[in-house]
PDB file of N, CA and C in Angstrom:
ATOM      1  N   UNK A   1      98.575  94.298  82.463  1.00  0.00           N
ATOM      2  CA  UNK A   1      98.561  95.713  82.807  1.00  0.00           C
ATOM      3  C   UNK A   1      98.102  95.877  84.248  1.00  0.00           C
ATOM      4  N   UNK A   2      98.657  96.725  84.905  1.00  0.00           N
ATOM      5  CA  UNK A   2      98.152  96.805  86.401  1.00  0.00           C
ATOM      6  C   UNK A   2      97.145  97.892  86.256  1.00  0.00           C
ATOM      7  N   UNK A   3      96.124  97.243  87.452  1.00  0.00           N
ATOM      8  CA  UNK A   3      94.818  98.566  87.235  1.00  0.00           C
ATOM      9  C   UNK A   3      95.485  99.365  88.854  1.00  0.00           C
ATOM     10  N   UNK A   4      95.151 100.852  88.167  1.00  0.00           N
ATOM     11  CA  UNK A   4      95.386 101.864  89.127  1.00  0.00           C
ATOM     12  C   UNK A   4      94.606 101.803  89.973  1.00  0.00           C
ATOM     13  N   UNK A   5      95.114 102.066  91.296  1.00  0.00           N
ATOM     14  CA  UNK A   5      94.340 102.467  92.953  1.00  0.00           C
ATOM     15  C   UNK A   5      93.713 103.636  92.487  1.00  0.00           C
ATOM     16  N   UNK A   6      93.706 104.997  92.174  1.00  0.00           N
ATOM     17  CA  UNK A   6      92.908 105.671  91.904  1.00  0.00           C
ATOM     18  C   UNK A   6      92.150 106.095  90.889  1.00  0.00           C
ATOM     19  N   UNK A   7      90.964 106.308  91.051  1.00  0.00           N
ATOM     20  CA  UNK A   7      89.801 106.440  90.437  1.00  0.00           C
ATOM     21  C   UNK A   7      89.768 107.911  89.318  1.00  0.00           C
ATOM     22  N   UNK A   8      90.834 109.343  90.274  1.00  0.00           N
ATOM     23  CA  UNK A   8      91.160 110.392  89.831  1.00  0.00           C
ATOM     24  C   UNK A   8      92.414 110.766  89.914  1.00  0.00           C
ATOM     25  N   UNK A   9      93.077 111.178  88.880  1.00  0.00           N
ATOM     26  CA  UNK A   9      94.483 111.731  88.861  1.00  0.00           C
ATOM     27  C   UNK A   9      94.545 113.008  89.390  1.00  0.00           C
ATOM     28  N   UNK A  10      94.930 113.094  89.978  1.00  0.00           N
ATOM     29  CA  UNK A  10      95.162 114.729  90.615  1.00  0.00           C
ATOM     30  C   UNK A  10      96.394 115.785  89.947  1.00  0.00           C
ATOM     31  N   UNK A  11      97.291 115.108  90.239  1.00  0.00           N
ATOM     32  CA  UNK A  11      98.668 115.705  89.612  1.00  0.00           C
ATOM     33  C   UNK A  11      99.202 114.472  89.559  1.00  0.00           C
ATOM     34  N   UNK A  12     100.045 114.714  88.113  1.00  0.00           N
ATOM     35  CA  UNK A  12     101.463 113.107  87.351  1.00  0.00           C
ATOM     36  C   UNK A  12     102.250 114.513  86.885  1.00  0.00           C
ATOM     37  N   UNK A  13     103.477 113.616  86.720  1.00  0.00           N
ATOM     38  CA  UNK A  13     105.177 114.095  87.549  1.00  0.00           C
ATOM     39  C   UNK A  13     106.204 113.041  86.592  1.00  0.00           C
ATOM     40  N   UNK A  14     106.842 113.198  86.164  1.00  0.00           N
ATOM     41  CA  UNK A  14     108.261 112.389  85.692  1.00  0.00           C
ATOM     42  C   UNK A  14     108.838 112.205  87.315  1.00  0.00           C
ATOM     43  N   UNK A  15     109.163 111.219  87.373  1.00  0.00           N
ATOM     44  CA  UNK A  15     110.170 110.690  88.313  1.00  0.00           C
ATOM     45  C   UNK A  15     111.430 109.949  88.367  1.00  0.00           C
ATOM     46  N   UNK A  16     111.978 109.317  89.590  1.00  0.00           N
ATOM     47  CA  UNK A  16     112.823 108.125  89.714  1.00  0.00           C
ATOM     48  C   UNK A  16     112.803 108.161  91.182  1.00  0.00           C
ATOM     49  N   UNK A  17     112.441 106.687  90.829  1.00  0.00           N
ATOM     50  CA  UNK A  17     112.746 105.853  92.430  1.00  0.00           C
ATOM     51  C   UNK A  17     114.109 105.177  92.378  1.00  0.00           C
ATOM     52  N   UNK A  18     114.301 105.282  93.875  1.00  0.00           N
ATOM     53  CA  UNK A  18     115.903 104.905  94.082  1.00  0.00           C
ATOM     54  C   UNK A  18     115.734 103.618  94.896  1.00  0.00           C
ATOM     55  N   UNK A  19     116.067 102.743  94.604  1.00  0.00           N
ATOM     56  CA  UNK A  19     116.034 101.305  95.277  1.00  0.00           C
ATOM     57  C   UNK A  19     117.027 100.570  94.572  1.00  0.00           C
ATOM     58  N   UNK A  20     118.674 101.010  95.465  1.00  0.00           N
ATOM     59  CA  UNK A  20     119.690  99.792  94.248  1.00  0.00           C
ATOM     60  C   UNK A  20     119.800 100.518  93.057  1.00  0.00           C
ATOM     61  N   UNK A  21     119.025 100.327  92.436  1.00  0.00           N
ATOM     62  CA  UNK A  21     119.294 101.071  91.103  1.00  0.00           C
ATOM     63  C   UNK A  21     118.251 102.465  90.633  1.00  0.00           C
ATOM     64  N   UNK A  22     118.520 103.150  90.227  1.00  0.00           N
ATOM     65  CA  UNK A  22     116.954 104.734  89.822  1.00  0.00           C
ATOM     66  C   UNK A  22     116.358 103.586  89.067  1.00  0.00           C
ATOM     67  N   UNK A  23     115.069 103.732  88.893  1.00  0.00           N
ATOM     68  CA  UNK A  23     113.959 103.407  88.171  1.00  0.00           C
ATOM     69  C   UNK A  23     113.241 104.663  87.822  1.00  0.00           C
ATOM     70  N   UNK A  24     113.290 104.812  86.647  1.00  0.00           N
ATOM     71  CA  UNK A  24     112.261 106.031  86.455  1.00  0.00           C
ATOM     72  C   UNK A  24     111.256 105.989  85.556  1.00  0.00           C
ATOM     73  N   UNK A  25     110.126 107.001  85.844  1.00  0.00           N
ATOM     74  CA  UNK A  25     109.173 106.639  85.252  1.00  0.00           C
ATOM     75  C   UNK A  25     108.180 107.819  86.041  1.00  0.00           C
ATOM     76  N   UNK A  26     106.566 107.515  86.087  1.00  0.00           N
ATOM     77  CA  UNK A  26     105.805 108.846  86.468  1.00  0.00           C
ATOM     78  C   UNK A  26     105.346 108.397  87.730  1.00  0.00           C
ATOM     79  N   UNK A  27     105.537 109.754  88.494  1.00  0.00           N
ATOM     80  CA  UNK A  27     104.516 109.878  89.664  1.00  0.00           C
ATOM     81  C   UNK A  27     103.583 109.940  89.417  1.00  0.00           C
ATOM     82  N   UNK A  28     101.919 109.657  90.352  1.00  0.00           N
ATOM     83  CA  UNK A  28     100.849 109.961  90.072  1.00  0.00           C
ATOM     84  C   UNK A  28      99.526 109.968  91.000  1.00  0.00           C
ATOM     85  N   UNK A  29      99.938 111.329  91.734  1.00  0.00           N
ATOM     86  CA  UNK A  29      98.999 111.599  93.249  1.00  0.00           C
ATOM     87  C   UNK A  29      97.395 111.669  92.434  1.00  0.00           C
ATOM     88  N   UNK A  30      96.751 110.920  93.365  1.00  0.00           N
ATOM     89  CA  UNK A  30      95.438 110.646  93.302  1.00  0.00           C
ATOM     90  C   UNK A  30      94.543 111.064  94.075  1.00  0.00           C
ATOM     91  N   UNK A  31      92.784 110.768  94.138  1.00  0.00           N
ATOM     92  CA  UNK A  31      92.294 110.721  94.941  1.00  0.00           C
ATOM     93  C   UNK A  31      92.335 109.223  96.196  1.00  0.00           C
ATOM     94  N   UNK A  32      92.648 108.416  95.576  1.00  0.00           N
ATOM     95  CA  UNK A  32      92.600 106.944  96.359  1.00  0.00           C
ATOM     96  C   UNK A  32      94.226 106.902  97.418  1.00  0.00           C
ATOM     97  N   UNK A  33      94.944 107.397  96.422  1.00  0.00           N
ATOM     98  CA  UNK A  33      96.601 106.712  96.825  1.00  0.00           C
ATOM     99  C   UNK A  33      97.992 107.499  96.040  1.00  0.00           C
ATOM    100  N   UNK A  34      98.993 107.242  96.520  1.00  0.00           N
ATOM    101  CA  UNK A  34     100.363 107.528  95.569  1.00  0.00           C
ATOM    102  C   UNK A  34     100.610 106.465  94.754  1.00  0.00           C
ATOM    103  N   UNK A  35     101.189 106.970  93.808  1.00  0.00           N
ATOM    104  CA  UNK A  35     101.751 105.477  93.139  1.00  0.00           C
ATOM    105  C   UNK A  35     102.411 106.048  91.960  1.00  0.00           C
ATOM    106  N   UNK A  36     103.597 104.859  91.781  1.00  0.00           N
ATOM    107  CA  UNK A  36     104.883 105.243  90.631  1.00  0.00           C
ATOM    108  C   UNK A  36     104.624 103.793  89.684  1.00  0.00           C
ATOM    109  N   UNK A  37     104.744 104.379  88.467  1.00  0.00           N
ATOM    110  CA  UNK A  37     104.546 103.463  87.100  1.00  0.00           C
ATOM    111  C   UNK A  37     106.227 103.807  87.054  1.00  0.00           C
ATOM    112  N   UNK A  38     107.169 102.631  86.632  1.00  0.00           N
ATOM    113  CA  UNK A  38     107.947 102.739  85.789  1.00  0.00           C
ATOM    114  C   UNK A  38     108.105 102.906  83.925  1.00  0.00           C
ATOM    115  N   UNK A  39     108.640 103.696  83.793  1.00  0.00           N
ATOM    116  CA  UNK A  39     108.230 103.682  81.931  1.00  0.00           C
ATOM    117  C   UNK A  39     108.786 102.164  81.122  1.00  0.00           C
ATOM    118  N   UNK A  40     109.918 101.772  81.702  1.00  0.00           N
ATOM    119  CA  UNK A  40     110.367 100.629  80.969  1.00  0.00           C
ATOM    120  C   UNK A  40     109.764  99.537  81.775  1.00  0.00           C
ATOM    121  N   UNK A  41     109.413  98.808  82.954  1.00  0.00           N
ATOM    122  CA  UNK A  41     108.999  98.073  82.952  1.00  0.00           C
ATOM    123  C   UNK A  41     107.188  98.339  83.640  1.00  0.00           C
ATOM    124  N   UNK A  42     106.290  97.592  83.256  1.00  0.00           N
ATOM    125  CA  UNK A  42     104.870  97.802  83.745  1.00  0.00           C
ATOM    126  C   UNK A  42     104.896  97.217  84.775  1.00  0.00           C
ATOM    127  N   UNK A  43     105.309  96.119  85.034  1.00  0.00           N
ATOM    128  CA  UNK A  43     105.059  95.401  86.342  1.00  0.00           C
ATOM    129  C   UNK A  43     105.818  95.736  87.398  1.00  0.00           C
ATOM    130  N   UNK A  44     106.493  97.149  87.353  1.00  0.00           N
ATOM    131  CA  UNK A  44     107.818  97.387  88.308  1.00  0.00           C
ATOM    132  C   UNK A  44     106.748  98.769  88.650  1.00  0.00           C
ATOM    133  N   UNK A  45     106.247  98.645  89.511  1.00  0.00           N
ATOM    134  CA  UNK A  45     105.396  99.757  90.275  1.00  0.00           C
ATOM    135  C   UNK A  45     105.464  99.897  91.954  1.00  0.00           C
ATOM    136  N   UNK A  46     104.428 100.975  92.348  1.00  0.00           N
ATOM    137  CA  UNK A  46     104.665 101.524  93.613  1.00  0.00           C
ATOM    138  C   UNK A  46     102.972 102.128  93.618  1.00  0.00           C
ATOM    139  N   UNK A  47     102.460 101.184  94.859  1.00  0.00           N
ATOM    140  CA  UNK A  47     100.926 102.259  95.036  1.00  0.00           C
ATOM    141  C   UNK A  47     100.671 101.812  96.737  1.00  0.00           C
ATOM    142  N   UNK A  48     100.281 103.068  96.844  1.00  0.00           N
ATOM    143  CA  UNK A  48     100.581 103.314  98.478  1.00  0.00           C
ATOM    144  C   UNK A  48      99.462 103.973  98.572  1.00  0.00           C
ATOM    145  N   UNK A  49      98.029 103.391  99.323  1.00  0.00           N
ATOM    146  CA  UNK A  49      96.863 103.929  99.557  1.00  0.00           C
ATOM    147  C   UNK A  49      97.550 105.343 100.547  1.00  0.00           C
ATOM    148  N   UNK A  50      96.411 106.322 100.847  1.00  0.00           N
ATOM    149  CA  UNK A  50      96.527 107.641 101.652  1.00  0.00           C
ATOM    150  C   UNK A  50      96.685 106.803 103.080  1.00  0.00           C
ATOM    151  N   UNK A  51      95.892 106.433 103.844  1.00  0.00           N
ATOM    152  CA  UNK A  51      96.212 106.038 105.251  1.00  0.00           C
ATOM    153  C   UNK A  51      96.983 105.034 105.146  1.00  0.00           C
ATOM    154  N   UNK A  52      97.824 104.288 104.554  1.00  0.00           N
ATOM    155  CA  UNK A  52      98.975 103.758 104.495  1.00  0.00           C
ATOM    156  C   UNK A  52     100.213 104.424 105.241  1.00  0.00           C
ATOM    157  N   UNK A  53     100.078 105.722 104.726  1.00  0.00           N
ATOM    158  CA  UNK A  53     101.511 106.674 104.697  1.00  0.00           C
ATOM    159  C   UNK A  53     101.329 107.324 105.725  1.00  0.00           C
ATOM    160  N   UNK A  54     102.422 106.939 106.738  1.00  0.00           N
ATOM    161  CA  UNK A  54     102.759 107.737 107.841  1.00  0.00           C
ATOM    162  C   UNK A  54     103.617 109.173 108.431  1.00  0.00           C
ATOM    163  N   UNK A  55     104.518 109.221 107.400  1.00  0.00           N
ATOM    164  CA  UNK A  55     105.155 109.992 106.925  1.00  0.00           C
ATOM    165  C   UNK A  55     105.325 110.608 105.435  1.00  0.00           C
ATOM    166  N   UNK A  56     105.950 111.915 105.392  1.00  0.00           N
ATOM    167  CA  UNK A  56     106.744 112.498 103.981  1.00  0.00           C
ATOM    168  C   UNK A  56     107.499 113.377 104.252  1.00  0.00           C
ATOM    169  N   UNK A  57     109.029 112.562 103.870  1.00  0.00           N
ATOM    170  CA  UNK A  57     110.400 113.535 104.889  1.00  0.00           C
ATOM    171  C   UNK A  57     111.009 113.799 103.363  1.00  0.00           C
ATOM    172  N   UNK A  58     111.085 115.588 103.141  1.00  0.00           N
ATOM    173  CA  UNK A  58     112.177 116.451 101.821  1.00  0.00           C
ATOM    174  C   UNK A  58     113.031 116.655 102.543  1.00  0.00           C
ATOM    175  N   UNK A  59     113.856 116.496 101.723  1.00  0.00           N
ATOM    176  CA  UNK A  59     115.238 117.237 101.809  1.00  0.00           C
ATOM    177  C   UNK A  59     115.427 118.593 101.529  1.00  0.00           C
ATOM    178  N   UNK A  60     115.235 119.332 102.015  1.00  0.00           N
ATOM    179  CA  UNK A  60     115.467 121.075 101.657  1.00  0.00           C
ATOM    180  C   UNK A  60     116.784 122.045 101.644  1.00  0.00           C
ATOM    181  N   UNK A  61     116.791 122.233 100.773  1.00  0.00           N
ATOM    182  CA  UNK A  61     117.967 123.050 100.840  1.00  0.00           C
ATOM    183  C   UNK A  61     117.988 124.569 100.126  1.00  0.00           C
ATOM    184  N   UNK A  62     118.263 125.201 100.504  1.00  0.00           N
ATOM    185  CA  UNK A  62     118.471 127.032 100.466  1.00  0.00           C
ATOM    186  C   UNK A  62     117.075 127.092 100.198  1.00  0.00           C
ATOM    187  N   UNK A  63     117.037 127.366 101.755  1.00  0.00           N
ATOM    188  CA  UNK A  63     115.317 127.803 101.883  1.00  0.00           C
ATOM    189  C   UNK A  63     114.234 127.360 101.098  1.00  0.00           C
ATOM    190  N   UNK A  64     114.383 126.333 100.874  1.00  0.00           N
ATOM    191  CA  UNK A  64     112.878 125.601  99.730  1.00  0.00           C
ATOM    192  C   UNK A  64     113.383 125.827  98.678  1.00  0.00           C
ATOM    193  N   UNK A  65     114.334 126.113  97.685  1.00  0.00           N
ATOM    194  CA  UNK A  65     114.550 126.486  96.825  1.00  0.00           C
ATOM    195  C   UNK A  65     114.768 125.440  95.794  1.00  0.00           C
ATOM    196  N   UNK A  66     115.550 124.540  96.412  1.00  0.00           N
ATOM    197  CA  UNK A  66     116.175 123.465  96.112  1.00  0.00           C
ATOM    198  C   UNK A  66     115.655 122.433  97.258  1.00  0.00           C
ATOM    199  N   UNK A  67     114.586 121.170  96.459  1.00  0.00           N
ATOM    200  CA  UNK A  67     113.860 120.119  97.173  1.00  0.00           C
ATOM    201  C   UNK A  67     114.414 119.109  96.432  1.00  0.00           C
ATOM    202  N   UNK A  68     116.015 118.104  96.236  1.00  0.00           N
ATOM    203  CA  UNK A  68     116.335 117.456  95.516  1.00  0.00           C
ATOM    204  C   UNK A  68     115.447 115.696  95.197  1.00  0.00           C
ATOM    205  N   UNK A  69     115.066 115.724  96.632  1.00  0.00           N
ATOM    206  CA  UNK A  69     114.485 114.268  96.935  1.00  0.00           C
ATOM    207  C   UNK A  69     113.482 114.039  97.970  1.00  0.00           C
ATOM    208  N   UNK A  70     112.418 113.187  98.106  1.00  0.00           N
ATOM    209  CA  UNK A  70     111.752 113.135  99.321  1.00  0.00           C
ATOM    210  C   UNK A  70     111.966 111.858  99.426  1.00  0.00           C
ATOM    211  N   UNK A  71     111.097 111.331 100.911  1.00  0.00           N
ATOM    212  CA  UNK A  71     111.120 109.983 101.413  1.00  0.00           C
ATOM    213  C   UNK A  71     109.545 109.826 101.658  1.00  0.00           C
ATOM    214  N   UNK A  72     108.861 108.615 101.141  1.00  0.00           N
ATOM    215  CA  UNK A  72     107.344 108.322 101.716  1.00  0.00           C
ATOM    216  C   UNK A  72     108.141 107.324 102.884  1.00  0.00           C
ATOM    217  N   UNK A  73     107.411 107.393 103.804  1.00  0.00           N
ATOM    218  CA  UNK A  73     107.085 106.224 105.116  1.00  0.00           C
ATOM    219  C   UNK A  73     105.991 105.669 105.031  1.00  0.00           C
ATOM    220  N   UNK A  74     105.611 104.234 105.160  1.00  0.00           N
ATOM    221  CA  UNK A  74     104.575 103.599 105.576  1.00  0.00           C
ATOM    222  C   UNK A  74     104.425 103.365 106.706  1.00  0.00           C
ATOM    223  N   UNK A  75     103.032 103.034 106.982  1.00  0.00           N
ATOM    224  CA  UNK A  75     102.850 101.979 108.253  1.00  0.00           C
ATOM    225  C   UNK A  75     103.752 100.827 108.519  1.00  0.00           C
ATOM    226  N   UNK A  76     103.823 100.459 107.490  1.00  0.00           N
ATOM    227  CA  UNK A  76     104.343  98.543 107.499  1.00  0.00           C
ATOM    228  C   UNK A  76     106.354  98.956 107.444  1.00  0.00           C
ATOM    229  N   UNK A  77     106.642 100.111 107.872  1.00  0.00           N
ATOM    230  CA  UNK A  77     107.756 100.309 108.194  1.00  0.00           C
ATOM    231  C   UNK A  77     108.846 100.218 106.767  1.00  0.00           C
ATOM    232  N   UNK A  78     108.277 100.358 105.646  1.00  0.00           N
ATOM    233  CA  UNK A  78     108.893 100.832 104.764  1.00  0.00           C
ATOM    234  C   UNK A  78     109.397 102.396 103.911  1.00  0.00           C
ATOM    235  N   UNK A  79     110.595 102.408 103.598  1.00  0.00           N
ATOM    236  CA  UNK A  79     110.845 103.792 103.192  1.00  0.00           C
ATOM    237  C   UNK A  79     110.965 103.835 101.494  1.00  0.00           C
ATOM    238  N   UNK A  80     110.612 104.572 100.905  1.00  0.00           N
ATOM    239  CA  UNK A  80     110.535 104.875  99.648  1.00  0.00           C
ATOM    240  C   UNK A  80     111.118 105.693  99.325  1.00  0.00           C
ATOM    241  N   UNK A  81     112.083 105.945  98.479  1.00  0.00           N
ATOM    242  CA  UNK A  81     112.716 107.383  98.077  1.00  0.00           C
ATOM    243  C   UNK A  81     112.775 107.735  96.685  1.00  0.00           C
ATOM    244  N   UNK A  82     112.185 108.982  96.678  1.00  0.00           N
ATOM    245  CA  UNK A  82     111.842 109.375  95.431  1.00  0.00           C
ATOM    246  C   UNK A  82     112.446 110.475  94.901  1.00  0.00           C
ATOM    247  N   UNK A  83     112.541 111.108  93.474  1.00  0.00           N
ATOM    248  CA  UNK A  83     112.987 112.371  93.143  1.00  0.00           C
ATOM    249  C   UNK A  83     111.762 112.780  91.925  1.00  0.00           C
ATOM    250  N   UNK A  84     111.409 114.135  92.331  1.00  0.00           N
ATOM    251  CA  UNK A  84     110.220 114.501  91.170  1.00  0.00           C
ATOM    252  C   UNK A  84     110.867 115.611  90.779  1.00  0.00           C
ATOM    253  N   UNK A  85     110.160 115.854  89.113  1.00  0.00           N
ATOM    254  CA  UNK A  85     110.974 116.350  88.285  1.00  0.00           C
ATOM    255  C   UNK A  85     110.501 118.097  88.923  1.00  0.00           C
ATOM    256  N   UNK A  86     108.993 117.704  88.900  1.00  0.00           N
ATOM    257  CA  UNK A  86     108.893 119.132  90.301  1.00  0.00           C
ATOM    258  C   UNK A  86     108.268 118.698  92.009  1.00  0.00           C
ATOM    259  N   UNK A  87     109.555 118.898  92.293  1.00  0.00           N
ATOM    260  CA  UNK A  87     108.956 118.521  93.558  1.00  0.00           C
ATOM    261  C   UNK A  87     108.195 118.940  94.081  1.00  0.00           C
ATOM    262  N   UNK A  88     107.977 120.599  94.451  1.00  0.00           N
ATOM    263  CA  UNK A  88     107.589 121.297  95.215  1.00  0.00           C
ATOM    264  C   UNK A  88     105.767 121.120  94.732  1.00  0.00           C
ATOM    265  N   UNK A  89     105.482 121.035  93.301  1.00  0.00           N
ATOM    266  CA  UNK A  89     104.136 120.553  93.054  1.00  0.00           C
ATOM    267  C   UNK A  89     103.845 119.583  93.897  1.00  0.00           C
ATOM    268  N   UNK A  90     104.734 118.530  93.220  1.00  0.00           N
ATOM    269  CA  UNK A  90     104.365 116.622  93.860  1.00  0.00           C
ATOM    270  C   UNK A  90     104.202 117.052  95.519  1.00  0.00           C
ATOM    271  N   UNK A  91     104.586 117.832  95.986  1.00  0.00           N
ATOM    272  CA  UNK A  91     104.646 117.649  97.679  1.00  0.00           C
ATOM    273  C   UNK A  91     103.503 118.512  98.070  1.00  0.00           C
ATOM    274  N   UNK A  92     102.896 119.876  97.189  1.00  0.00           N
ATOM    275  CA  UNK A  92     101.832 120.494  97.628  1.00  0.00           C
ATOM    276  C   UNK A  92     100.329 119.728  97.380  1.00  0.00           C
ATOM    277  N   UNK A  93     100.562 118.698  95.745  1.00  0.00           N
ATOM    278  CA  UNK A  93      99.214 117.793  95.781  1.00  0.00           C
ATOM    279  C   UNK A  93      99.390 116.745  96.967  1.00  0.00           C
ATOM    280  N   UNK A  94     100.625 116.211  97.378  1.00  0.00           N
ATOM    281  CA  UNK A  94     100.762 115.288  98.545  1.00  0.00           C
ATOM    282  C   UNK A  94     100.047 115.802  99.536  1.00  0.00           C
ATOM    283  N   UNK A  95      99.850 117.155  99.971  1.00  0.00           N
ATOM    284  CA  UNK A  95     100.099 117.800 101.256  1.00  0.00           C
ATOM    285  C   UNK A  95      98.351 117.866 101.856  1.00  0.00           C
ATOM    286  N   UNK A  96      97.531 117.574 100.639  1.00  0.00           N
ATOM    287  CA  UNK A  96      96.255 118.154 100.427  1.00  0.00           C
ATOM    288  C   UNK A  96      95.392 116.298 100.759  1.00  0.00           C
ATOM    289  N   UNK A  97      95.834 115.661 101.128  1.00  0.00           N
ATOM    290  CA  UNK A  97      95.862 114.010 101.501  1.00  0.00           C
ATOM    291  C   UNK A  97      96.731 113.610 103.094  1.00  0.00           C
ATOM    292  N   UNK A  98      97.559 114.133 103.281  1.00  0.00           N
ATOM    293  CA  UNK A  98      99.045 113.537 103.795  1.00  0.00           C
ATOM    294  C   UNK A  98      98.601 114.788 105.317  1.00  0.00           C
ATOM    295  N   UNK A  99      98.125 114.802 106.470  1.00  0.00           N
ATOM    296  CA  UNK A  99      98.258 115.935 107.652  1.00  0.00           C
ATOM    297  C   UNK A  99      99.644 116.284 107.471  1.00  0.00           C
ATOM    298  N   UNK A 100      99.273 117.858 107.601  1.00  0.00           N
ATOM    299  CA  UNK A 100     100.205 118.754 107.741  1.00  0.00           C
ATOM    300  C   UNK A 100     101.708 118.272 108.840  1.00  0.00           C
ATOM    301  N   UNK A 101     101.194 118.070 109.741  1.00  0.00           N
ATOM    302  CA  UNK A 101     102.091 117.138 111.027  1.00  0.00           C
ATOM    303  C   UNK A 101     102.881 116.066 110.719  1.00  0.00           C
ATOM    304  N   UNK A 102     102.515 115.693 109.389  1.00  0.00           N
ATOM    305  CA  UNK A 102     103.426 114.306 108.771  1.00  0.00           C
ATOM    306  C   UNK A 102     103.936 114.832 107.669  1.00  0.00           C
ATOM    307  N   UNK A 103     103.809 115.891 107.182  1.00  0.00           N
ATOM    308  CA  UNK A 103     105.133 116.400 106.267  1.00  0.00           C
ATOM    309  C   UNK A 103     105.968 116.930 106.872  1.00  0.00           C
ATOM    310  N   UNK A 104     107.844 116.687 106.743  1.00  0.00           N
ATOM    311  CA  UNK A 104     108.291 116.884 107.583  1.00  0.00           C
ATOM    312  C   UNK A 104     109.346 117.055 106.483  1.00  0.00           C
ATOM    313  N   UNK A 105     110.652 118.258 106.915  1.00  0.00           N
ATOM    314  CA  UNK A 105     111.853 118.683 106.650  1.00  0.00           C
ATOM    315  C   UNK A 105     112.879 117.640 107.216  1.00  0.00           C
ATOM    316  N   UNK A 106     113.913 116.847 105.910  1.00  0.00           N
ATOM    317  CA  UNK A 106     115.125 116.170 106.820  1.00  0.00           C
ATOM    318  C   UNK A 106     115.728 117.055 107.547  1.00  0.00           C
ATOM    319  N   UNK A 107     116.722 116.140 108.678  1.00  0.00           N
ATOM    320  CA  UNK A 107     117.476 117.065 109.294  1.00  0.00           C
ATOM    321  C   UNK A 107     118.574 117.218 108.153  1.00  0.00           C
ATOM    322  N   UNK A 108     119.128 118.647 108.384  1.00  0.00           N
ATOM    323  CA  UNK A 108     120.285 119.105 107.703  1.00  0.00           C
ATOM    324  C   UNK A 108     121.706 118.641 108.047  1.00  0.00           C
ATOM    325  N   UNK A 109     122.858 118.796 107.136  1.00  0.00           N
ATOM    326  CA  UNK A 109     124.155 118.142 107.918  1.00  0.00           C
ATOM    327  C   UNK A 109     124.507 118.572 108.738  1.00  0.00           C
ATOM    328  N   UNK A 110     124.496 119.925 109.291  1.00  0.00           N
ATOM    329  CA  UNK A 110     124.722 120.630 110.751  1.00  0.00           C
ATOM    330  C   UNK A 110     123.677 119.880 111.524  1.00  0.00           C
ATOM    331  N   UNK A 111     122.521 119.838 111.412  1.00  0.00           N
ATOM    332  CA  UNK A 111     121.449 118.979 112.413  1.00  0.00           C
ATOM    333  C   UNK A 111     122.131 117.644 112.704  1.00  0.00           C
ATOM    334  N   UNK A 112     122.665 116.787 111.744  1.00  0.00           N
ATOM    335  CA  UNK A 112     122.978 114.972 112.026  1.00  0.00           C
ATOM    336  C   UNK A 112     124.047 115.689 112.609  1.00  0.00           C
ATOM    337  N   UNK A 113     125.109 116.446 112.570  1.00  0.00           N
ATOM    338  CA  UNK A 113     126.975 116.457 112.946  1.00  0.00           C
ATOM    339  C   UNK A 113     126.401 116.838 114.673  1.00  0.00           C
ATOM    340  N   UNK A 114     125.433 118.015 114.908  1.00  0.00           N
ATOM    341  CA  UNK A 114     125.288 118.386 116.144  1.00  0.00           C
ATOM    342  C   UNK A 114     124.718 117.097 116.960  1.00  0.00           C
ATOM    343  N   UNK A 115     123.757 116.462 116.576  1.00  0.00           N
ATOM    344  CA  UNK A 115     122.769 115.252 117.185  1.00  0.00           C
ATOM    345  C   UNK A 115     123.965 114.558 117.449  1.00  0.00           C
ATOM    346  N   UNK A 116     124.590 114.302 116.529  1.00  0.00           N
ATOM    347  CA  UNK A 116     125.686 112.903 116.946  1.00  0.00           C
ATOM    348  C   UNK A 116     126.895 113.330 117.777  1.00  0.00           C
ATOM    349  N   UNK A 117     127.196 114.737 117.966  1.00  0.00           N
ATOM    350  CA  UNK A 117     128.038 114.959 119.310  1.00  0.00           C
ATOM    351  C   UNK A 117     127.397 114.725 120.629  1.00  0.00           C
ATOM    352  N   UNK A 118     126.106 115.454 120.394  1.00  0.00           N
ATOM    353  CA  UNK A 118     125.677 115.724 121.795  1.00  0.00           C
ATOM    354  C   UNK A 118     124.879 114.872 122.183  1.00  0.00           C
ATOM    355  N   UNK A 119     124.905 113.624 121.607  1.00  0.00           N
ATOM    356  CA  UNK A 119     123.947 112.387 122.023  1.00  0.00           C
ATOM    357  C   UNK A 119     124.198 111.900 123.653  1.00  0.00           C
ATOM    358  N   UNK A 120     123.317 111.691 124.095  1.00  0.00           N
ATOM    359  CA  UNK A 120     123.480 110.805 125.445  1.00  0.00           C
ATOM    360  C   UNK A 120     123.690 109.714 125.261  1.00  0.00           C
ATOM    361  N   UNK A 121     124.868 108.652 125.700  1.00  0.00           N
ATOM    362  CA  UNK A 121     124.843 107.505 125.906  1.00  0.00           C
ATOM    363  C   UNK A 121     124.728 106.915 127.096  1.00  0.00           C
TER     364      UNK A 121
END
C-alpha cells in the first residue's frame, strides 16, 4: 500500500489521468501535496509535493463554465494532465497552495491560430 504525502485531506475528486491511456481513479488535494490514486491499480499513482509545482494551466471554455481538463507543471519539467469530475472545486482547493500567478488559463484556438501567424522568425 502506498503511504500518502499528506497528513490532511482537504478536498478528493473522481478523476482520470491521461498518459497513453485515461487512468482513473481519485484526486486528493492536501495539506502536504497533490496526488492521484488510481482505483484499479494501487501502485499506479501521482504525488506532487506543493513547491514541486510550478505551474496549473485549465482549459476554459464559455467563460468558466466549461473547465474540461487541467495541466500540473513541475519543476523537474514534467506535465500531468488531468480531468476532475469537478473541476472548478479541484482548482479553487489547488488555488489556496498553488500562487495566484501560477494558475493560468490555456491559450484558446483563436490564441494558438493568431500566435502561429504572427510569429517572428
Amino acid at each position: 500500500m502506498v503511504q500518502s504525502l499528506n497528513t490532511k485531506a482537504e478536498y478528493v475528486d473522481k478523476a482520470t489521468w491521461f498518459r497513453g491511456m485515461p487512468t482513473y481513479g481519485q484526486i486528493m488535494v492536501g495539506d502536504k501535496g497533490f496526488e492521484f490514486y488510481s482505483d484499479s491499480n494501487k501502485n499506479d499513482y501521482l504525488q506532487i509535493p506543493w513547491n514541486e509545482i510550478t505551474y496549473v494551466i485549465a482549459d476554459v471554455y464559455f467563460g468558466g463554465k466549461y473547465i474540461p481538463r487541467f495541466k500540473v507543471c513541475t519543476k523537474s519539467n514534467a506535465d500531468f494532465v488531468l480531468a476532475a469530475r469537478h473541476p472548478k472545486h479541484t482548482l479553487a482547493a489547488m488555488s489556496k497552495h498553488v500562487p495566484k500567478d501560477h494558475m493560468r488559463r490555456a491559450l484558446s484556438a483563436w490564441q494558438k491560430v493568431k500566435r502561429n501567424i504572427f510569429r517572428k522568425k
